[in-house]
Protein backbone atom coordinates (compact mmCIF):
# COMPACT_ATOMS: atom_id res chain seq x y z
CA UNK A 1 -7.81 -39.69 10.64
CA UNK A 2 -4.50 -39.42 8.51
CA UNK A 3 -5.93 -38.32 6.08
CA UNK A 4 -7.97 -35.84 7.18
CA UNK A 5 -5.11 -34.30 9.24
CA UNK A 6 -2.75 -34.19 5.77
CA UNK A 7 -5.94 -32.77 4.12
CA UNK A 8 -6.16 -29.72 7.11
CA UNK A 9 -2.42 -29.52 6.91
CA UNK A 10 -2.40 -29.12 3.17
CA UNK A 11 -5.17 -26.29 3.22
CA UNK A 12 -3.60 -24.71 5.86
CA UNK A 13 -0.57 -24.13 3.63
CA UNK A 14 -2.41 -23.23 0.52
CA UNK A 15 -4.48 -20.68 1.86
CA UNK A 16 -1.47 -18.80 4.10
CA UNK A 17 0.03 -17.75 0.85
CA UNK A 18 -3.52 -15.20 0.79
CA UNK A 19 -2.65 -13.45 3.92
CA UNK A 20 -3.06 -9.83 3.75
CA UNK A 21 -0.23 -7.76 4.25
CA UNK A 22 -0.73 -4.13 5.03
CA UNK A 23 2.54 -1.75 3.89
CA UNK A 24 2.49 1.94 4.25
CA UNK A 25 2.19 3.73 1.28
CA UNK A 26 3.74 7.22 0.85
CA UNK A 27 2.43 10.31 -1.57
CA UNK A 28 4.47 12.69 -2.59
CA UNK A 29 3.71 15.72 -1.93
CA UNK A 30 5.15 19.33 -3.45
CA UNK A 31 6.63 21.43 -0.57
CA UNK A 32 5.57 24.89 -0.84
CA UNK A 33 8.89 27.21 0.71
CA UNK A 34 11.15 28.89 -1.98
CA UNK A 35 14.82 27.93 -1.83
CA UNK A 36 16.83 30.42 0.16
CA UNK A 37 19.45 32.36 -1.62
CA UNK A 38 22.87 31.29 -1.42
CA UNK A 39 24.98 33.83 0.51
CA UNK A 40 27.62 35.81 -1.63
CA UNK A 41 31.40 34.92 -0.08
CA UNK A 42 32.45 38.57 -0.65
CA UNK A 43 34.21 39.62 2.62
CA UNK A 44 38.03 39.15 3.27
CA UNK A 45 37.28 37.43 6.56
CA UNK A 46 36.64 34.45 6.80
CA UNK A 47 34.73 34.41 10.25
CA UNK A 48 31.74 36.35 8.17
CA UNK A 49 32.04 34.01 5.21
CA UNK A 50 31.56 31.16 7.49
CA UNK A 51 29.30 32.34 9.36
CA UNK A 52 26.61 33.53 6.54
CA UNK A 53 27.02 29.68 5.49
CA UNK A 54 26.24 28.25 8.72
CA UNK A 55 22.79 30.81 8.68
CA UNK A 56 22.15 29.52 5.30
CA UNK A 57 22.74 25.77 6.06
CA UNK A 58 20.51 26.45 9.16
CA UNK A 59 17.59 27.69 7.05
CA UNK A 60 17.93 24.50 4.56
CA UNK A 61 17.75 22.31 7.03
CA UNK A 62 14.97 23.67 9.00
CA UNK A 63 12.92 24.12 5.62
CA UNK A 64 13.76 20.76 5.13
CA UNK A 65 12.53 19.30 8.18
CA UNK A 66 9.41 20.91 7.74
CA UNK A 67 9.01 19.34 4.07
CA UNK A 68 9.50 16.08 5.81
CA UNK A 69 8.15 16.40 9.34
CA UNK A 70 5.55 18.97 8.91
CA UNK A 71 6.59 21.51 11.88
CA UNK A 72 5.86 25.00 11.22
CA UNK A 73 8.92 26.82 10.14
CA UNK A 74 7.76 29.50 12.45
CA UNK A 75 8.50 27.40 15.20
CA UNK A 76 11.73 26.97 14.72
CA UNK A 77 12.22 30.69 14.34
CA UNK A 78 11.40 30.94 17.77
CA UNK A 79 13.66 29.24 19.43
């Protein structure tokens, strides 16, 4: 009987080291949207500087977004 419980036990261990496990695996992918040009920082206030940065950073970020997630730029646009 001791045995054949040390035997099970024994197996038991040796065989759990086989045990699938299942990770996701990610593809790149090359996203398609041209990079936005950077605005020029020509005017003497600063408001319109700033401002034509924020609008720029807004567009990377929702281009990015939709290299990651996969929403439709267009979308966005309409908000």
């Amino acid at each position: 009987m001791l045995k054949t419980t040390f035997l099970s036990l024994t197996a038991l261990l040796a065989l759990s080291g086989c045990y699938r496990v299942y990770k996701p695996v990610y593809i790149p992918t090359k996203c398609e949207i041209e990079m936005p040009k950077r605005p020029e920082l020509a005017h003497t206030e600063i408001d319109k500087n700033l401002e034509a940065l924020l609008v720029y950073t807004e567009t990377l970020e929702k281009d990015l977004e939709f290299c990651i997630k996969g929403t439709s730029p267009s979308a966005n646009k309409k908000k």
